[in-house]
Protein backbone atom coordinates (compact mmCIF):
# COMPACT_ATOMS: atom_id res chain seq x y z
CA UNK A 1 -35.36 -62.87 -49.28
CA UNK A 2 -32.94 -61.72 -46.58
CA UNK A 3 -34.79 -58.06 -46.47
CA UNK A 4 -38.03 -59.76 -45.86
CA UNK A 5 -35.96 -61.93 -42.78
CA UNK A 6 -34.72 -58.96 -41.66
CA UNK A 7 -37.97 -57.13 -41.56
CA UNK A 8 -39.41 -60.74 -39.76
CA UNK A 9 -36.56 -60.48 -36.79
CA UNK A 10 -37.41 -56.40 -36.55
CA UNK A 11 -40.88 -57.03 -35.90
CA UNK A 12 -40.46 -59.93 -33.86
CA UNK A 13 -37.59 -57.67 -31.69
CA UNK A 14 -40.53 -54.75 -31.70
CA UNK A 15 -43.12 -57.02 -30.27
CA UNK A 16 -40.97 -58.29 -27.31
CA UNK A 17 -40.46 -54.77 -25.99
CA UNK A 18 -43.84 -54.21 -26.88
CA UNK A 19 -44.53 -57.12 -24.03
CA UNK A 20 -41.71 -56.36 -21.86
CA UNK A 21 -43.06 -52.76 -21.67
CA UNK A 22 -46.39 -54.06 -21.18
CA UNK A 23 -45.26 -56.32 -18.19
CA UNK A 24 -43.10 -53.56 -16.38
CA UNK A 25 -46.63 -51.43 -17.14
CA UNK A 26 -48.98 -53.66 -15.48
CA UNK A 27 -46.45 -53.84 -12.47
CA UNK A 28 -46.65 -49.87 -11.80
CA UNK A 29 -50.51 -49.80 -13.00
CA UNK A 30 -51.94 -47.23 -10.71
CA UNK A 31 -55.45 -49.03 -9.23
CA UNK A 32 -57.30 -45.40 -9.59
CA UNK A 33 -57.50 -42.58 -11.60
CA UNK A 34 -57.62 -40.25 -9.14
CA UNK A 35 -54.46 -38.01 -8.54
CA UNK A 36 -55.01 -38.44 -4.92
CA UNK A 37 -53.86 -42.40 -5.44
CA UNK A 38 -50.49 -42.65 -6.43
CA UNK A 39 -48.38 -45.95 -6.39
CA UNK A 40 -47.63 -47.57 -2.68
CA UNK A 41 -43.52 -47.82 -3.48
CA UNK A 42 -43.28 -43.77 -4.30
CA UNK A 43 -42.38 -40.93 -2.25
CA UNK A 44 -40.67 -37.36 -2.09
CA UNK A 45 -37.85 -38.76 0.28
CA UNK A 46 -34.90 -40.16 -0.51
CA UNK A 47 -35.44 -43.34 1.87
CA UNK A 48 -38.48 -45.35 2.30
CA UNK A 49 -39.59 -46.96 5.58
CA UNK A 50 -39.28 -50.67 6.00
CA UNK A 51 -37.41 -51.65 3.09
CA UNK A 52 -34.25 -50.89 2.11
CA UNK A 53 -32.69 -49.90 -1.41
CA UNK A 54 -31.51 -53.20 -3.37
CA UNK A 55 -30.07 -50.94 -6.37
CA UNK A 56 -30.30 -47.86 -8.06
CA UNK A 57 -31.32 -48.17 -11.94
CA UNK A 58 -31.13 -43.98 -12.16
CA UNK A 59 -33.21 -41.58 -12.98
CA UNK A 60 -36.63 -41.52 -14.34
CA UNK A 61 -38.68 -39.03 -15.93
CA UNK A 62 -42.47 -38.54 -17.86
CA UNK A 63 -42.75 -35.55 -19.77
CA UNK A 64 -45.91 -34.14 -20.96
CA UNK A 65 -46.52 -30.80 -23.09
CA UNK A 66 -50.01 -28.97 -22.97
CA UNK A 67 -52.12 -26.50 -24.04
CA UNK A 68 -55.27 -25.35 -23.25
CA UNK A 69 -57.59 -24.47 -26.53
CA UNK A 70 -59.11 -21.42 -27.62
CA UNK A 71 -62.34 -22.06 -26.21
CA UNK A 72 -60.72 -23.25 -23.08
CA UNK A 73 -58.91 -19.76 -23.32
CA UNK A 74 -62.15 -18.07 -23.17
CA UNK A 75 -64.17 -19.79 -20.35
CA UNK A 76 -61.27 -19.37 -18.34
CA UNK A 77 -61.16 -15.90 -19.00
CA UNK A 78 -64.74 -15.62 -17.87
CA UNK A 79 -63.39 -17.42 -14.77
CA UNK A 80 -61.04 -15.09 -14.39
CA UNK A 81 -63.21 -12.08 -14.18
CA UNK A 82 -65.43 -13.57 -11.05
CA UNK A 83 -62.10 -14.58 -9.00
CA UNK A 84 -60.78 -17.16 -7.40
CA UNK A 85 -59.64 -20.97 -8.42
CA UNK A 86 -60.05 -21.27 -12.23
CA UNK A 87 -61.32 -24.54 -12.89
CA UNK A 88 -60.53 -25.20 -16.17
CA UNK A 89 -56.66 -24.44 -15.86
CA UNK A 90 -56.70 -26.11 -12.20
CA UNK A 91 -58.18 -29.63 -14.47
CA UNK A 92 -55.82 -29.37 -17.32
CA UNK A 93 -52.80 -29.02 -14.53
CA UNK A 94 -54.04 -31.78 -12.34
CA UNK A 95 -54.39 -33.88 -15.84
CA UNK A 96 -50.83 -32.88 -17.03
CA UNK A 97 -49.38 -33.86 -13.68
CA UNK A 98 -51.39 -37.09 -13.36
CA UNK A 99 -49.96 -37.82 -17.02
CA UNK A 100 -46.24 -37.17 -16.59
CA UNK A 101 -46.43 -39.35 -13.18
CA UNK A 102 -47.90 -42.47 -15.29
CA UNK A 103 -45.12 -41.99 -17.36
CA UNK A 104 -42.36 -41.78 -15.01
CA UNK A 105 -43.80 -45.14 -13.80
CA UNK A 106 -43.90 -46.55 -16.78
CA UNK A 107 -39.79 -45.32 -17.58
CA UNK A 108 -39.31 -47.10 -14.00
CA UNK A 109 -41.16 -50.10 -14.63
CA UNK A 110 -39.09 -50.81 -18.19
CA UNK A 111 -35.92 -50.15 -16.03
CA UNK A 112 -36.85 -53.25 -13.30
CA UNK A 113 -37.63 -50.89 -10.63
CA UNK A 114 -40.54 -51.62 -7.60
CA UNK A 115 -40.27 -48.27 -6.37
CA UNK A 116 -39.22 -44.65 -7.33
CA UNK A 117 -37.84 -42.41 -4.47
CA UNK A 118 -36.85 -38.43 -4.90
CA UNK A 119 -39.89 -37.83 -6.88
CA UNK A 120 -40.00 -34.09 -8.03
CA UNK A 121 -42.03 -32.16 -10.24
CA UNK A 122 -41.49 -29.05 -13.04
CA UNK A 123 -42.75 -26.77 -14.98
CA UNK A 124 -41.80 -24.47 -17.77
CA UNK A 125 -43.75 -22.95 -20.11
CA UNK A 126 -42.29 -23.19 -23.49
CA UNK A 127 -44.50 -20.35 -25.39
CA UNK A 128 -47.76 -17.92 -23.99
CA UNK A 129 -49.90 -20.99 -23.53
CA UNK A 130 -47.74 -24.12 -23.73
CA UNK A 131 -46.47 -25.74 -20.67
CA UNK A 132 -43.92 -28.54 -20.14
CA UNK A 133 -45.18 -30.69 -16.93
CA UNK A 134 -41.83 -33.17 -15.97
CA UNK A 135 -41.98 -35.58 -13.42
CA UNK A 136 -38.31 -37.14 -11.83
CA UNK A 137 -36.92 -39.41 -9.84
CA UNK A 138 -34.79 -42.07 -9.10
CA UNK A 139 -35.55 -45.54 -9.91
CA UNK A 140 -34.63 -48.25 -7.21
CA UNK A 141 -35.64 -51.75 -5.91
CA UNK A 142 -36.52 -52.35 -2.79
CA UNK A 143 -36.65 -55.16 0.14
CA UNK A 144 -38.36 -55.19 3.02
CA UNK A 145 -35.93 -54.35 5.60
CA UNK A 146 -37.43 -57.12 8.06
CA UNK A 147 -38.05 -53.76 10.69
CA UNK A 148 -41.63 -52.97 11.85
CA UNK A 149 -43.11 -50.06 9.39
């Protein structure tokens, strides 16, 4: 009997970080797919105009690994041999990117934050064919400062 209460309190425990990650989700949902749309509270800079940091909650990060498949090997290949931007890698990069950002928004919205400053990317590939894509940065909330932006 107390195994199956303890299994009860787990799985109500599970669900309410379930929701609370939800929630924090929702708040950082990006409106668009496209990578040209990114969230209105994130920037490169350590500062953002007309608000002002509340506190720091640290750093945040999404981390996505990828490869691109055999066949995807070969049409790029083909790509190659013609010259100059190869599609197929450029899409799978864009993708991988577009992926770790969402997720570094999502780390950021679990923490509380509105906003995500420093944001930096990286890349390493782990083996011929396997890349690491990391997104970073530092996970604040923000006022408006009251100044004209």
């Amino acid at each position: 009997m107390l195994q199956r209460e303890q299994l009860r309190i787990d799985v109500e425990a599970n669900m309410c970080r379930s929701k609370n990650f939800l929630l924090a989700q929702h708040a950082f949902r990006v409106e668009s797919e496209s990578m040209s749309d990114t969230h209105p509270l994130t920037t490169t800079a350590f500062e953002l105009p007309g608000y002002r940091v509340v506190k720091s909650l640290g750093i945040v990060r999404g981390i996505i690994v990828r490869s691109r498949s055999i066949i995807g090997n070969i049409g790029a290949s083909l790509q190659s041999l013609v010259g100059g931007n190869i599609s197929l890698y450029t899409s799978l990069c864009e993708r991988a990117r577009d992926d770790a950002y969402k997720q570094m928004l999502s780390h950021a919205g679990t923490l509380g934050a509105n906003a995500v400053i420093g944001v930096r990317y990286d890349a390493t590939e782990l083996s011929p064919g396997i890349t690491e894509v990391l997104c970073y940065g530092t996970a604040v909330h923000v006022e408006a400062s009251g100044a004209p932006m």
